[in-house]
Protein backbone atom coordinates (compact mmCIF):
# COMPACT_ATOMS: atom_id res chain seq x y z
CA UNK A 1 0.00 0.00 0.00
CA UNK A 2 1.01 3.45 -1.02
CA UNK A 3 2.05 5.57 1.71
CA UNK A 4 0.52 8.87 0.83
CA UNK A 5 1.34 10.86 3.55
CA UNK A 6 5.13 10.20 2.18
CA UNK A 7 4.37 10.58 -1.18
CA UNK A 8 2.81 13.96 -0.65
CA UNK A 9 5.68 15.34 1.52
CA UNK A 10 8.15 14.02 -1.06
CA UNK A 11 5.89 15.23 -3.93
CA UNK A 12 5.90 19.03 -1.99
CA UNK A 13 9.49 18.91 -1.40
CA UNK A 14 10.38 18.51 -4.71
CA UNK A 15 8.49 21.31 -6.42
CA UNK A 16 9.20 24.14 -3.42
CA UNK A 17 12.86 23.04 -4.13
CA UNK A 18 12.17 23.90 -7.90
CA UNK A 19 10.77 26.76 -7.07
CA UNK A 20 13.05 28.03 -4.25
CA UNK A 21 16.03 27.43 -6.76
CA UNK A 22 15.07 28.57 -10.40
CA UNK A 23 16.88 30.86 -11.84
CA UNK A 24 14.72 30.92 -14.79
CA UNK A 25 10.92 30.93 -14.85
CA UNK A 26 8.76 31.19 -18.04
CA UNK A 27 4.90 32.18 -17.54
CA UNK A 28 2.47 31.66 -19.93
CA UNK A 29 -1.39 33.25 -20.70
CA UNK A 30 -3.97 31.31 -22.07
CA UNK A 31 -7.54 32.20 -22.50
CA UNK A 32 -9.95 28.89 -22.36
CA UNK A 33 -13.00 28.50 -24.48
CA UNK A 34 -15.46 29.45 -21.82
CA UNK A 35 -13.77 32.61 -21.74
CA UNK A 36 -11.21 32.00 -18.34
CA UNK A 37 -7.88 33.45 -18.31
CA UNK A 38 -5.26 30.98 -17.30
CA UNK A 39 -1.73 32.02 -15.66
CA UNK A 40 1.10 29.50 -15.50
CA UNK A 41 4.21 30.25 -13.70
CA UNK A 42 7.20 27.34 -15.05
CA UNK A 43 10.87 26.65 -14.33
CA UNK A 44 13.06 24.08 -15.99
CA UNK A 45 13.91 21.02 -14.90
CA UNK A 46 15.83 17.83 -16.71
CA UNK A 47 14.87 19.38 -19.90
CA UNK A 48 11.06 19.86 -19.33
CA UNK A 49 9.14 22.85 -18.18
CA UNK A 50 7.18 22.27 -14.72
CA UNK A 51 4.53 23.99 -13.43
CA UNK A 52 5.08 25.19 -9.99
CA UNK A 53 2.04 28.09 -9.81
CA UNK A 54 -0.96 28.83 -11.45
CA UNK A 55 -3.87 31.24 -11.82
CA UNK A 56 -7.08 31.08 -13.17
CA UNK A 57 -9.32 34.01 -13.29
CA UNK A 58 -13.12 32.61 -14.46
CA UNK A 59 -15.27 33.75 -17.17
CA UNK A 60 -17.47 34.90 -13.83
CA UNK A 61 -14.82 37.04 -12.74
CA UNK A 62 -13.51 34.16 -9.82
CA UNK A 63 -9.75 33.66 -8.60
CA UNK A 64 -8.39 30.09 -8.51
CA UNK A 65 -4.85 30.03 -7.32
CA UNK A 66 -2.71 26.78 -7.39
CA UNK A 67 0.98 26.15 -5.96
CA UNK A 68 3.11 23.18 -4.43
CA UNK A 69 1.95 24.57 -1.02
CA UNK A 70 -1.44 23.09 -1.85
CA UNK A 71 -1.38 19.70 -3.51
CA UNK A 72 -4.18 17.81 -2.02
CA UNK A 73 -6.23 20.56 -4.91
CA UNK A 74 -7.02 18.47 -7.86
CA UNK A 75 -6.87 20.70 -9.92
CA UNK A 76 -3.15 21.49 -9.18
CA UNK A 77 -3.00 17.86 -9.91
CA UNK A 78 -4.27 17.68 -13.24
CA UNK A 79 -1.71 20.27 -14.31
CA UNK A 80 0.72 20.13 -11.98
């Protein structure tokens, strides 16, 4: 059985040391077809870009905000 207390701390560890130690970060803006805004903030690693925050402002005008510091979101998931 998975542990998944250890697999979250080890998942969070891992992207708040990407985070704490880019020295590069792309972000990105991308509208959705229900008329969202999306804001993705990405640093390298091994070659790939990861997403370590993101943004989403609704076509009603609401604020979703994702980051390592809140995994257990499943959104954040999905993207993450």
């Amino acid at each position: 059985m998975v542990d998944l207390e250890r697999f979250k701390a080890e998942t969070m560890a891992y992207f708040r040391a990407l985070d704490e130690a880019a020295t590069q970060r792309y972000h990105f803006r991308h509208a959705d077809e229900e008329g969202g805004l999306w804001y993705i903030e990405a640093v390298p690693d091994r070659g790939e870009l990861v997403a370590i925050k993101q943004a989403e402002l609704t076509s009603a005008g609401r604020l979703h905000r994702y980051s390592w510091e809140h995994l257990e979101d499943r959104v954040w998931c999905r993207f993450g």
